[in-house]
Protein backbone atom coordinates (compact mmCIF):
# COMPACT_ATOMS: atom_id res chain seq x y z
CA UNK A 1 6.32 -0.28 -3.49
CA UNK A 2 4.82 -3.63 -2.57
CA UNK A 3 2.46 -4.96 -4.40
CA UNK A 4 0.36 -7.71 -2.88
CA UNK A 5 -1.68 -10.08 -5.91
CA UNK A 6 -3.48 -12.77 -5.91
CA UNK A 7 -4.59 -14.64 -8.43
CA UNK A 8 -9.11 -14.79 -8.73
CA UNK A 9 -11.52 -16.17 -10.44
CA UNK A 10 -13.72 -13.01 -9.10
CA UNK A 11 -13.24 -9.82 -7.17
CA UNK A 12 -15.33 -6.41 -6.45
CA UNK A 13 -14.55 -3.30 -4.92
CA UNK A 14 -17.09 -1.32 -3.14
CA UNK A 15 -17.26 2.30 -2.07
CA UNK A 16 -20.62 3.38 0.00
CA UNK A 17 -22.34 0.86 -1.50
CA UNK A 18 -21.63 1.14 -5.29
CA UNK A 19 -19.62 -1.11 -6.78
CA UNK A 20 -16.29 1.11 -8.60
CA UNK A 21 -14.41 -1.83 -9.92
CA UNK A 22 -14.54 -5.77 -10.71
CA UNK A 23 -13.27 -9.04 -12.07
CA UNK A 24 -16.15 -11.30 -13.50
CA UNK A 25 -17.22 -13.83 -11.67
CA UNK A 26 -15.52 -17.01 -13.56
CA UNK A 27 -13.13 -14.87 -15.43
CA UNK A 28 -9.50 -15.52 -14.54
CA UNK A 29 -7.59 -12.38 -13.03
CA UNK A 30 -5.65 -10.78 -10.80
CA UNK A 31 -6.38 -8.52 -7.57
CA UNK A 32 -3.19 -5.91 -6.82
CA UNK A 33 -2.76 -4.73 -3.55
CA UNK A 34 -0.39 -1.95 -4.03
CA UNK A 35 1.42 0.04 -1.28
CA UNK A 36 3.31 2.83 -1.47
CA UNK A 37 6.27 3.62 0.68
CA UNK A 38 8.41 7.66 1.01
CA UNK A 39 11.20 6.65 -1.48
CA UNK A 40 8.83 4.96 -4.01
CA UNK A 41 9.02 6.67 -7.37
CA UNK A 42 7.45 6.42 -10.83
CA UNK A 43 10.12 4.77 -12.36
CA UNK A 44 9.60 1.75 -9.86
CA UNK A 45 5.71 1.81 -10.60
CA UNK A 46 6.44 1.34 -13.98
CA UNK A 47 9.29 -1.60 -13.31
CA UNK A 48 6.28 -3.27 -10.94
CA UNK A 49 3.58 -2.72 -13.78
CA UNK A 50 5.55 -4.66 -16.13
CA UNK A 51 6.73 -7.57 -13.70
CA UNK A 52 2.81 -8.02 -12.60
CA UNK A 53 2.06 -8.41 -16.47
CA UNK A 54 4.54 -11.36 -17.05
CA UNK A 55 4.16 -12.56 -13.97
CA UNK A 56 3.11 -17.05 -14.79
CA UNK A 57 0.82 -17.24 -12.02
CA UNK A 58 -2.11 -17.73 -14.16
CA UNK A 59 -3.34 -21.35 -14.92
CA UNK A 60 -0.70 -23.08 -17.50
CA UNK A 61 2.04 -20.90 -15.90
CA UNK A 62 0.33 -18.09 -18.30
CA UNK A 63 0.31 -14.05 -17.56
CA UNK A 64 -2.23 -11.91 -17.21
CA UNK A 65 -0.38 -10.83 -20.77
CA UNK A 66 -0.71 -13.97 -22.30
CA UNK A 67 -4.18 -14.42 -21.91
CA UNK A 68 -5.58 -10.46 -21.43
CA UNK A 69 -6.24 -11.18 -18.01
CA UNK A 70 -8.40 -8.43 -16.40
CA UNK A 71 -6.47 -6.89 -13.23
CA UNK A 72 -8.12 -5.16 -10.60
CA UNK A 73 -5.93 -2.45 -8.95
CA UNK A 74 -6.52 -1.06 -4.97
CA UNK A 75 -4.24 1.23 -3.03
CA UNK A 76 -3.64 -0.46 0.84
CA UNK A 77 -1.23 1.54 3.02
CA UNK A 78 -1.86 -0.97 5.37
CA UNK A 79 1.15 -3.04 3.18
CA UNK A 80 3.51 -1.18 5.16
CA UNK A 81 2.12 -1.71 8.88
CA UNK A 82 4.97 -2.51 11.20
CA UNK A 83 4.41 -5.32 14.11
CA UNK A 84 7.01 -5.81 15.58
CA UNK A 85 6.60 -3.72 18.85
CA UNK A 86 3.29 -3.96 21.23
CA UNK A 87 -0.38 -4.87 20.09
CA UNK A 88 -1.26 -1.68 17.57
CA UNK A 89 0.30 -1.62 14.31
CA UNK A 90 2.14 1.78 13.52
CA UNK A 91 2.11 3.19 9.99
CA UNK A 92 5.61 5.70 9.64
CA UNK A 93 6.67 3.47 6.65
CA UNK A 94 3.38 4.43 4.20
CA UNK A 95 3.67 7.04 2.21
CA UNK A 96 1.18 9.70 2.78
CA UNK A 97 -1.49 10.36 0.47
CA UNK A 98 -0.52 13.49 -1.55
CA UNK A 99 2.34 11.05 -2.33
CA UNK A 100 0.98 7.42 -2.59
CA UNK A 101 -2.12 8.54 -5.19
CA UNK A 102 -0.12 9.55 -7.76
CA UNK A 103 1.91 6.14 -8.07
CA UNK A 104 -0.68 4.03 -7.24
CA UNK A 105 -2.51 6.05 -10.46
CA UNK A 106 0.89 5.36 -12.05
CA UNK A 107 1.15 1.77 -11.64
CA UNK A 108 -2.21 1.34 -12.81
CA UNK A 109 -1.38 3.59 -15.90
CA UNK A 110 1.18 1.72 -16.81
CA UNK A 111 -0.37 -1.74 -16.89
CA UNK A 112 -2.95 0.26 -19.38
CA UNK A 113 -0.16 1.18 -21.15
CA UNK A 114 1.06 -2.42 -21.18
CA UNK A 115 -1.98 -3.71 -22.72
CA UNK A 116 -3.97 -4.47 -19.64
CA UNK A 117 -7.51 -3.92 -18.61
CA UNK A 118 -7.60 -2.67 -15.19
CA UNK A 119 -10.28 -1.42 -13.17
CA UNK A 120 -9.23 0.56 -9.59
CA UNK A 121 -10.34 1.09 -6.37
CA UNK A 122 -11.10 4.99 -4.83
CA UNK A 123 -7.91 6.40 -3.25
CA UNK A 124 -8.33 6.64 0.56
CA UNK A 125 -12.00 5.42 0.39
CA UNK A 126 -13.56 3.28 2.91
CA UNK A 127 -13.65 0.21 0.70
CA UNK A 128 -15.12 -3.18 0.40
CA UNK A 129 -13.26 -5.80 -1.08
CA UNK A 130 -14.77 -9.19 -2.44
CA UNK A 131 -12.64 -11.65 -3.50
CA UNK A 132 -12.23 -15.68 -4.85
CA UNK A 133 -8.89 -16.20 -4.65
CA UNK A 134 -8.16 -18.70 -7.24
CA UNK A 135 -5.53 -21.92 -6.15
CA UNK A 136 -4.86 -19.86 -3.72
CA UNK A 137 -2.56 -17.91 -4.90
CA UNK A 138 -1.15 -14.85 -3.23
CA UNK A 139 2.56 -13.61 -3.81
CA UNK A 140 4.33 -10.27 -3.00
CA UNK A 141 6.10 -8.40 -5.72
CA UNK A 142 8.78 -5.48 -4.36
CA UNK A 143 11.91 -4.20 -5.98
């Protein structure tokens, strides 16, 4: 799994024109990126969920658990694009969806289960993302 975050003062997903999922504008969060690759498991979800929650990236060096930061979860297969031959990106390395939904869903349960507040994007939808990225800051978690 990668898991691409960055650290907002907003963010909004949007799927055909309804908005699923959100971090208030001037509330302090983070935005997950998470991509799922063929070897991926639950068991590294859960690992991921709990290094995103202590993760001092906030302001202070804080967490998202020190402070209850809201975190706003989206699946992006796109994580795993390879570029390193010709002009089009190819996409072998993401896990298909019948596999990448259920640990994406697994990830996100497990920062619930963590003590987070997390809103999600829709799985496979054509989505809209909105974003202040606070600092920036952007890092990539894998294991």
């Amino acid at each position: 799994m990668r898991i691409l975050v960055q650290r907002v003062t907003s963010a909004a997903v949007t799927v055909a024109g309804d908005v699923v999922g959100r971090i208030e504008p001037q509330t302090q969060g983070l935005l997950a990126l998470v991509g799922v690759t063929h070897d991926d498991d639950p068991a590294k979800a859960k690992r991921l969920a709990e290094k995103l929650w202590g993760l001092r990236i906030l302001d202070d060096e804080k967490s998202a658990s020190d402070i209850g930061a809201p975190i706003l979860v989206i699946s992006q297969f796109t994580l795993y694009g390879n570029t390193t031959k010709g002009r089009r990106p190819t996409w072998n390395a993401a896990a298909p969806g019948p596999v990448a939904q259920p640990l994406v869903d697994e990830f996100a349960d497990a920062l619930r289960s963590l003590g987070a507040t997390v809103q999600t994007g829709v799985f496979g939808a054509d989505m809209q993302v909105e974003l202040v990225n606070d600092g920036p800051v952007t890092v990539m978690l894998e294991l």
